[in-house]
PDB file of N, CA and C in Angstrom:
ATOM      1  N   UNK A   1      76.288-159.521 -31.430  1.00  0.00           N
ATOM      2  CA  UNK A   1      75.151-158.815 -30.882  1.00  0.00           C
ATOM      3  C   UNK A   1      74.135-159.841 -30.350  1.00  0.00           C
ATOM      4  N   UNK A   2      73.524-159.877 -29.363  1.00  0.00           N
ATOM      5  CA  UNK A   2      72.482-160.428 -28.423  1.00  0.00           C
ATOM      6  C   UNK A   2      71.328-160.461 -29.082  1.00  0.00           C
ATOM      7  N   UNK A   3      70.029-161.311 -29.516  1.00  0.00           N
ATOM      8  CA  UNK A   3      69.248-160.698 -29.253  1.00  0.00           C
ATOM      9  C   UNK A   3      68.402-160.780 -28.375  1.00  0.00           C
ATOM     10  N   UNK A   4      67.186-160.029 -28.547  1.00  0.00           N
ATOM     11  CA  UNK A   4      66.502-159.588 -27.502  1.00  0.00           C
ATOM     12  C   UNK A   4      66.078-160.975 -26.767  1.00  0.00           C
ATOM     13  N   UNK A   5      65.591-160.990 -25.031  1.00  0.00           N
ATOM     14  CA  UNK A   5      65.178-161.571 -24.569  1.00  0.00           C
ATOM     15  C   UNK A   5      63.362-162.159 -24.885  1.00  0.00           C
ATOM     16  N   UNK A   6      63.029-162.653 -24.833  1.00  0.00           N
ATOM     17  CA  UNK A   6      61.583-163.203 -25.088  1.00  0.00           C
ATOM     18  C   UNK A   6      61.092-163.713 -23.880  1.00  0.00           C
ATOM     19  N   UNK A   7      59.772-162.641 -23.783  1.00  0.00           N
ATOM     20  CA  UNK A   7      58.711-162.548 -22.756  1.00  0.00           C
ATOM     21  C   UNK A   7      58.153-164.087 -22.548  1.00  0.00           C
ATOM     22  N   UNK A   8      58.205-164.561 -21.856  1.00  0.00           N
ATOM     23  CA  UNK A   8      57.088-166.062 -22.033  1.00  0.00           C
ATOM     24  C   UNK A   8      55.760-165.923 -21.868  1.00  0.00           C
ATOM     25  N   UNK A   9      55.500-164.308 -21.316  1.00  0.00           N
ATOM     26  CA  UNK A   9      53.491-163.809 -22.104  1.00  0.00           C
ATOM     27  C   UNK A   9      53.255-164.053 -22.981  1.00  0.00           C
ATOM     28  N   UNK A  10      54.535-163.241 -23.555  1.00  0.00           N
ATOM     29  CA  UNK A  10      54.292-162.503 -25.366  1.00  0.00           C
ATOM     30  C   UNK A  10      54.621-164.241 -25.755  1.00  0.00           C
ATOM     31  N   UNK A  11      55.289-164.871 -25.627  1.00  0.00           N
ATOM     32  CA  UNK A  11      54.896-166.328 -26.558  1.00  0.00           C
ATOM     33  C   UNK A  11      53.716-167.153 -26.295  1.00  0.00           C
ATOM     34  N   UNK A  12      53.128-166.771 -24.566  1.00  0.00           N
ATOM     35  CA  UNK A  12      51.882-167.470 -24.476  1.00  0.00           C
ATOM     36  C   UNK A  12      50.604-166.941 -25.478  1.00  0.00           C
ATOM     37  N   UNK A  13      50.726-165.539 -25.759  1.00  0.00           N
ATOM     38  CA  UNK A  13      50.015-164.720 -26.041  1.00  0.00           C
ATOM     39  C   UNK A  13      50.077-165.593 -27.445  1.00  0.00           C
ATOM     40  N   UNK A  14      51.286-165.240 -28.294  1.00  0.00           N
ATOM     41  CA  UNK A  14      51.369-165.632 -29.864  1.00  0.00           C
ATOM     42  C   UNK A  14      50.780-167.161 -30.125  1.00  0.00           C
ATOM     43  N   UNK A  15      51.595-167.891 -29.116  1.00  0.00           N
ATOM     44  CA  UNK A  15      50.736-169.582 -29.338  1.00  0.00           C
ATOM     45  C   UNK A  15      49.141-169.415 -29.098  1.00  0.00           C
ATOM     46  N   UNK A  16      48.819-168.686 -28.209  1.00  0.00           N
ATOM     47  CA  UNK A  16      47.483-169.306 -28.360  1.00  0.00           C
ATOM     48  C   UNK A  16      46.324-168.417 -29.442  1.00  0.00           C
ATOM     49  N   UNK A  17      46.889-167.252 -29.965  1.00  0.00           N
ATOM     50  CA  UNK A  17      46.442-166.086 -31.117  1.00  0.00           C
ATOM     51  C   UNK A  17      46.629-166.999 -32.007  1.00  0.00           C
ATOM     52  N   UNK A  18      47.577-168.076 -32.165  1.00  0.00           N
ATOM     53  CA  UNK A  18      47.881-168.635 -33.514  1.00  0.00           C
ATOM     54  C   UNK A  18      47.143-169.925 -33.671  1.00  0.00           C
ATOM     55  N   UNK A  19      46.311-170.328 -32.879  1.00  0.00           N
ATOM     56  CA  UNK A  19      45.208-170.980 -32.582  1.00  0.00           C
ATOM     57  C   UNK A  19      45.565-172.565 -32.338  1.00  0.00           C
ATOM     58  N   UNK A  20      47.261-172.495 -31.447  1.00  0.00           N
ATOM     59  CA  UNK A  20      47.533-173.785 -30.983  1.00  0.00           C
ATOM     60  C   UNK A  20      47.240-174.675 -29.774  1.00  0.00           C
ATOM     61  N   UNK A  21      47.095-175.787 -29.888  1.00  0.00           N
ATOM     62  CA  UNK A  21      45.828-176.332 -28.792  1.00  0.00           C
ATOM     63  C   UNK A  21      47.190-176.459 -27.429  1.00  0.00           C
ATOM     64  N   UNK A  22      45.889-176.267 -26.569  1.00  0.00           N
ATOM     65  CA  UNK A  22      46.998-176.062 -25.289  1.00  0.00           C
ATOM     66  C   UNK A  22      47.993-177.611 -24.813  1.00  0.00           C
ATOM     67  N   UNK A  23      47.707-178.255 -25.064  1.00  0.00           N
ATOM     68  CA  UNK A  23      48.770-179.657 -25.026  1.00  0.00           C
ATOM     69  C   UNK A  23      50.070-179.632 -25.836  1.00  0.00           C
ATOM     70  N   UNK A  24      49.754-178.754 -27.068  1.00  0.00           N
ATOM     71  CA  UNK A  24      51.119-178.564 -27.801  1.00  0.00           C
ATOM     72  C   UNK A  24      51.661-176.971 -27.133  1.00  0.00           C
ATOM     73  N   UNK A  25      51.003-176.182 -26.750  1.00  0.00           N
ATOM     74  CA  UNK A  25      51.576-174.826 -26.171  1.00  0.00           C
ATOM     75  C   UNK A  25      52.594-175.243 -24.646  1.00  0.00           C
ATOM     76  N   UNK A  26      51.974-176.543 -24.214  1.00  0.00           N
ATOM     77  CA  UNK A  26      52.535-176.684 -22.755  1.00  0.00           C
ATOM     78  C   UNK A  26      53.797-177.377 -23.118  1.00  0.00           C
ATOM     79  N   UNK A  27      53.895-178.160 -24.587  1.00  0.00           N
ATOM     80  CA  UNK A  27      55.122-179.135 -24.517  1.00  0.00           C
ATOM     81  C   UNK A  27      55.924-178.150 -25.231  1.00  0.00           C
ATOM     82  N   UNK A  28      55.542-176.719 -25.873  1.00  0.00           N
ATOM     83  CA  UNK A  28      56.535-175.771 -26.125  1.00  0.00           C
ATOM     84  C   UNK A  28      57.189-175.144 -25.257  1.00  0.00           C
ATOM     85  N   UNK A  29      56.429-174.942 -24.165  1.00  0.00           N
ATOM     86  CA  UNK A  29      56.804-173.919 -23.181  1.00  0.00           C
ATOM     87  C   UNK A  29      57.794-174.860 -22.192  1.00  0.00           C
ATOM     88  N   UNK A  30      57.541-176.412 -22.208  1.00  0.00           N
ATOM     89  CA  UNK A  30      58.980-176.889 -21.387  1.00  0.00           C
ATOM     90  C   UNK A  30      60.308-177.013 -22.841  1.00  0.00           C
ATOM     91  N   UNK A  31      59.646-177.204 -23.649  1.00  0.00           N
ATOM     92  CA  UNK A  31      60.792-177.200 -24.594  1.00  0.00           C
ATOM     93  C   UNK A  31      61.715-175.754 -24.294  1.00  0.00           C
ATOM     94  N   UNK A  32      60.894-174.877 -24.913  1.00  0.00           N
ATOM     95  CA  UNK A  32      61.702-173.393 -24.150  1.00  0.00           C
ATOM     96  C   UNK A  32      62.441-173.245 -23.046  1.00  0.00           C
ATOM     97  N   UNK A  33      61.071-173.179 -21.887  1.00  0.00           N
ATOM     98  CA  UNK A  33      62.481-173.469 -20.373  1.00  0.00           C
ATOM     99  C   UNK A  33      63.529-174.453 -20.301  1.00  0.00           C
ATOM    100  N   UNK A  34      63.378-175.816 -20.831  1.00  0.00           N
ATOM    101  CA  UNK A  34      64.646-176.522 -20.824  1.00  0.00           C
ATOM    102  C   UNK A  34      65.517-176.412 -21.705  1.00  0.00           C
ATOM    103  N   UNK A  35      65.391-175.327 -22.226  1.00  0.00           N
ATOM    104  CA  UNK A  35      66.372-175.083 -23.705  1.00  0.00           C
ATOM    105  C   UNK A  35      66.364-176.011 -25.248  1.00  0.00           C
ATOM    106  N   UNK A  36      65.265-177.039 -25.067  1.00  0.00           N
ATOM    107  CA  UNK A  36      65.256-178.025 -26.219  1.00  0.00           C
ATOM    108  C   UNK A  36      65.196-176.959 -27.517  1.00  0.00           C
ATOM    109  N   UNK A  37      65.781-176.344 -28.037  1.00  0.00           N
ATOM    110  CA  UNK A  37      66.061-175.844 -29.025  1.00  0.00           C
ATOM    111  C   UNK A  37      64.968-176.402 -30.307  1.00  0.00           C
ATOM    112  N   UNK A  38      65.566-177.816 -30.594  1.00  0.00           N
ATOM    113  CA  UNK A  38      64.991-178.595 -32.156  1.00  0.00           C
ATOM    114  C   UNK A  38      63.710-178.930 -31.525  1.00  0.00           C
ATOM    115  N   UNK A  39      63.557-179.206 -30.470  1.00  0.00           N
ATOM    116  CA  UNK A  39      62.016-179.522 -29.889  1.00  0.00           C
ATOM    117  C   UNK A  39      61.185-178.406 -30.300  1.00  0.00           C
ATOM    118  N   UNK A  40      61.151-177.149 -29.522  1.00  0.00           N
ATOM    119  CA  UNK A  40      60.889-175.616 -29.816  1.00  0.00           C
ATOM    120  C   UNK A  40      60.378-175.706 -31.769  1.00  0.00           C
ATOM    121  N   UNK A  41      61.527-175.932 -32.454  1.00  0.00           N
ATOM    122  CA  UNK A  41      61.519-175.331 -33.879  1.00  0.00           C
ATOM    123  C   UNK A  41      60.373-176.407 -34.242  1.00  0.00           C
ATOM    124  N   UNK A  42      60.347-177.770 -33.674  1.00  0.00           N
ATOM    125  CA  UNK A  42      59.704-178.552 -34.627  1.00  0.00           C
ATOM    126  C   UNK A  42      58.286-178.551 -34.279  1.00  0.00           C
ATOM    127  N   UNK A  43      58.194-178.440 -32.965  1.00  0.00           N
ATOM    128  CA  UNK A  43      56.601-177.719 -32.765  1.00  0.00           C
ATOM    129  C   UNK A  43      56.291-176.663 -33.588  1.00  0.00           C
ATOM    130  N   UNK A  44      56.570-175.973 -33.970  1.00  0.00           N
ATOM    131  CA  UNK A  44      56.481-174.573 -34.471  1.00  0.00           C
ATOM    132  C   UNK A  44      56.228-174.392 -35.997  1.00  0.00           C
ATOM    133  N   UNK A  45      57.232-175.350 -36.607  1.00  0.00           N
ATOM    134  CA  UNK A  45      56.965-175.942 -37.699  1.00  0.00           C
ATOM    135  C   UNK A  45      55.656-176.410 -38.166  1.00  0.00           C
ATOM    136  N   UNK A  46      55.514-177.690 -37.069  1.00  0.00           N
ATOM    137  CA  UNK A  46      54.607-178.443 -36.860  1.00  0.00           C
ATOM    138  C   UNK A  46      53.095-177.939 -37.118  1.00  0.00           C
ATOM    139  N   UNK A  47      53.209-176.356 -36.151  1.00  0.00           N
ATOM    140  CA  UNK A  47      51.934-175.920 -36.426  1.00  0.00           C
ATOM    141  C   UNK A  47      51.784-174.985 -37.398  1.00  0.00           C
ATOM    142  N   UNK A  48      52.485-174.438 -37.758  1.00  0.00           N
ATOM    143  CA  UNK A  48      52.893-173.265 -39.158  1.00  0.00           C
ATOM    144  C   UNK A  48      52.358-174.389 -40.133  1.00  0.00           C
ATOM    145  N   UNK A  49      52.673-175.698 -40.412  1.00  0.00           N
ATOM    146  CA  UNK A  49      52.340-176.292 -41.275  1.00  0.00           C
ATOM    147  C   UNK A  49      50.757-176.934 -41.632  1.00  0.00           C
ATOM    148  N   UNK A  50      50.161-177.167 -40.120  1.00  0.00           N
ATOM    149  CA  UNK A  50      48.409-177.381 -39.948  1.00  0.00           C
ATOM    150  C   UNK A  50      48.042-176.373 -40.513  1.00  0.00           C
ATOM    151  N   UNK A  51      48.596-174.679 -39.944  1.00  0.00           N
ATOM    152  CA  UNK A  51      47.690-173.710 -40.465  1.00  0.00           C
ATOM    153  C   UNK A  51      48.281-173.056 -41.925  1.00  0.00           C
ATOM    154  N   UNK A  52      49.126-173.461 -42.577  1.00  0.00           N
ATOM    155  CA  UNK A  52      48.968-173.745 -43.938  1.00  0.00           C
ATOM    156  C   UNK A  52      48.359-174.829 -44.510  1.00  0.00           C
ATOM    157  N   UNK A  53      48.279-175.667 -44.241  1.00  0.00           N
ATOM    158  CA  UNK A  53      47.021-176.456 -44.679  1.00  0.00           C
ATOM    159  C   UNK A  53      45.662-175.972 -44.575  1.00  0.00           C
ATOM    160  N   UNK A  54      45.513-175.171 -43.447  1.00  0.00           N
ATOM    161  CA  UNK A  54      43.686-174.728 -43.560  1.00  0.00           C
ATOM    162  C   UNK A  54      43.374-174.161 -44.358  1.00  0.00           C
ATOM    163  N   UNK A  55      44.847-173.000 -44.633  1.00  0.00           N
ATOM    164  CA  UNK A  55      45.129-172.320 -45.873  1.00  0.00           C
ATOM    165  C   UNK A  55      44.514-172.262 -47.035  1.00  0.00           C
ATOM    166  N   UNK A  56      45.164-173.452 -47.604  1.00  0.00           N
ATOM    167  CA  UNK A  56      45.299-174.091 -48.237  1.00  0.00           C
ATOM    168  C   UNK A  56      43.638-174.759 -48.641  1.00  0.00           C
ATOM    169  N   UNK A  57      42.688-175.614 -47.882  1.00  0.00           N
ATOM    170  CA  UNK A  57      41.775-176.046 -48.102  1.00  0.00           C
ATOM    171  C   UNK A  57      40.597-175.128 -48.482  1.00  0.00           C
ATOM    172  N   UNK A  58      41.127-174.015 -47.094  1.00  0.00           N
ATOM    173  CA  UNK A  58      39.970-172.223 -47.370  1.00  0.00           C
ATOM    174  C   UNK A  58      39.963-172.055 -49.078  1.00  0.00           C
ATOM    175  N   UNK A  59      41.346-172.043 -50.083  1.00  0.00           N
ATOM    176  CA  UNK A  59      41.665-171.394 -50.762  1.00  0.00           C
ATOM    177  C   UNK A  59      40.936-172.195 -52.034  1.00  0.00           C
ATOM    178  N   UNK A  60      41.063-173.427 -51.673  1.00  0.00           N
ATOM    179  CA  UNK A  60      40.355-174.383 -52.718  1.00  0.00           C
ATOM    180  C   UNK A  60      38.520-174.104 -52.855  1.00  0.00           C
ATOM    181  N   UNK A  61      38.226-174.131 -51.628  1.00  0.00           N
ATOM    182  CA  UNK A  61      36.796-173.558 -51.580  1.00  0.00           C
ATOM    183  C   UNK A  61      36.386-172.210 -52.166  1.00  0.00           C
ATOM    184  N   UNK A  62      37.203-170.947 -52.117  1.00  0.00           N
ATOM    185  CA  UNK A  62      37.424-170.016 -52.276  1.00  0.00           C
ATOM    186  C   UNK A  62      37.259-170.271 -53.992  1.00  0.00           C
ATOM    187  N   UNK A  63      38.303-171.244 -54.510  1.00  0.00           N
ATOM    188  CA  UNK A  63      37.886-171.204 -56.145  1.00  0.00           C
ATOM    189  C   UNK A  63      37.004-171.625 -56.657  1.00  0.00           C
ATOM    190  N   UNK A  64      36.453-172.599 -55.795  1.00  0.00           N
ATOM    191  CA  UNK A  64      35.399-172.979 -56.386  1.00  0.00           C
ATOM    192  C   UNK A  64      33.919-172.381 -55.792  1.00  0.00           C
ATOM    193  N   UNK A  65      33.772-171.670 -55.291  1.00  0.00           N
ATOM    194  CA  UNK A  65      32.708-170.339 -55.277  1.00  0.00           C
ATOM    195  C   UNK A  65      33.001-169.458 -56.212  1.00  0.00           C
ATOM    196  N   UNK A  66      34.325-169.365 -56.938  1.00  0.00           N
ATOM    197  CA  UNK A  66      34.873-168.355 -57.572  1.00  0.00           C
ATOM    198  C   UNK A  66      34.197-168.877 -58.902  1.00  0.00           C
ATOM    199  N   UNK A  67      34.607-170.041 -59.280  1.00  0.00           N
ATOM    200  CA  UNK A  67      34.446-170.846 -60.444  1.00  0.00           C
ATOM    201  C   UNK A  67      32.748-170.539 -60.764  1.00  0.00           C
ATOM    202  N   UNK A  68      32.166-170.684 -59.336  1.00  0.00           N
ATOM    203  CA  UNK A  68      29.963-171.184 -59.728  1.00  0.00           C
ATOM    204  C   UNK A  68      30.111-169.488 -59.817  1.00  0.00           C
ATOM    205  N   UNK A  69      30.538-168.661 -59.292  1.00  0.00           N
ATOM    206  CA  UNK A  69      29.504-167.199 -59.589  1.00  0.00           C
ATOM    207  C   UNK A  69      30.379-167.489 -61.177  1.00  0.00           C
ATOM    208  N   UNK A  70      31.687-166.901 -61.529  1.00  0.00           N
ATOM    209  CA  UNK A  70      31.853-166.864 -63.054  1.00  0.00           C
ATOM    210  C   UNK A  70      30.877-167.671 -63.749  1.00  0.00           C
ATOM    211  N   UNK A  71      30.427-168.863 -63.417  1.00  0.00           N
ATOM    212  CA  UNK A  71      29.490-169.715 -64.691  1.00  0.00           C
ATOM    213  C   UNK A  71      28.329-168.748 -64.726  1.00  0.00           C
ATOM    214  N   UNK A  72      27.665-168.782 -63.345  1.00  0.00           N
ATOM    215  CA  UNK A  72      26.597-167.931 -63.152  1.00  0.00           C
ATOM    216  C   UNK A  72      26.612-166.765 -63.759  1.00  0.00           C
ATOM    217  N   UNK A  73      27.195-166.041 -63.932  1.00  0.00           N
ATOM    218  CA  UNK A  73      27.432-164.640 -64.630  1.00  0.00           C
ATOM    219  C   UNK A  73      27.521-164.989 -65.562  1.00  0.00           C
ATOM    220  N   UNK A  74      28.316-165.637 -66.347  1.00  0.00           N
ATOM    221  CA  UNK A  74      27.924-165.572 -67.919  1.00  0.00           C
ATOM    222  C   UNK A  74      27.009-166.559 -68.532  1.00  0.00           C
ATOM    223  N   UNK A  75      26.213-167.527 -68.068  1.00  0.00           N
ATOM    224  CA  UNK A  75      25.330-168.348 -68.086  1.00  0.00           C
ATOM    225  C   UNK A  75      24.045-167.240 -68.152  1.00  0.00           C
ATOM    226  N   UNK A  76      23.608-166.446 -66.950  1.00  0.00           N
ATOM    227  CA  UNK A  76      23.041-166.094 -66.420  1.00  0.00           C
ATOM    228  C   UNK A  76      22.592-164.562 -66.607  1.00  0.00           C
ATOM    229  N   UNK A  77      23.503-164.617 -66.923  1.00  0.00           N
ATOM    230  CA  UNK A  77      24.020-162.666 -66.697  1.00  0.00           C
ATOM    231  C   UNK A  77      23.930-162.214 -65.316  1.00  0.00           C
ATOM    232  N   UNK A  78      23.955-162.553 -64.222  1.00  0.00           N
ATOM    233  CA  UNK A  78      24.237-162.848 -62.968  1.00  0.00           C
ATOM    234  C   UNK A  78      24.933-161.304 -62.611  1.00  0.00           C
ATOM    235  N   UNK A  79      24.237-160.498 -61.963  1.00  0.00           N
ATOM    236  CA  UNK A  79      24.870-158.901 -61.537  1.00  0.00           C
ATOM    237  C   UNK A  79      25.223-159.438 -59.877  1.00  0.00           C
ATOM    238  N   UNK A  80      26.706-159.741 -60.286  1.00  0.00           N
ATOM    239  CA  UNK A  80      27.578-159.722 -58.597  1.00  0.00           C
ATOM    240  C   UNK A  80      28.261-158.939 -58.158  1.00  0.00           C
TER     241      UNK A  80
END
């Protein structure tokens, strides 16, 4: 079974929604037309992996706001 063909909008659309800078969107999009296959995946990778890292840093901040209201609240009695 085939699958479906892929729009090169709908991937311009997704690269740049996924907040990849246009120098890496342009060396995807010849990777694509010239068929570079492992080129394609490793960009892709590449950026799946930056924006798990932001992830990642958001999430650390995230605990530690988490961490000061808990002290605050029971330090405090702090109504959050």
């Amino acid at each position: 079974m085939n699958s479906p063909i892929v729009d090169e909008q709908e991937i311009l659309l997704a690269l740049e929604e996924s907040g990849m800078e246009s120098e890496m969107i342009e060396q995807f999009m010849e990777s694509f037309r010239s068929g570079q296959t492992d080129k394609e995946k490793w960009i892709l990778l590449s950026h799946r992996s930056k924006l798990l890292s932001d992830v990642h840093a958001k999430q650390d901040k995230l605990y530690c706001m988490d961490f000061l209201i808990r002290k605050l609240k029971s330090n405090k009695g702090l109504e959050l």
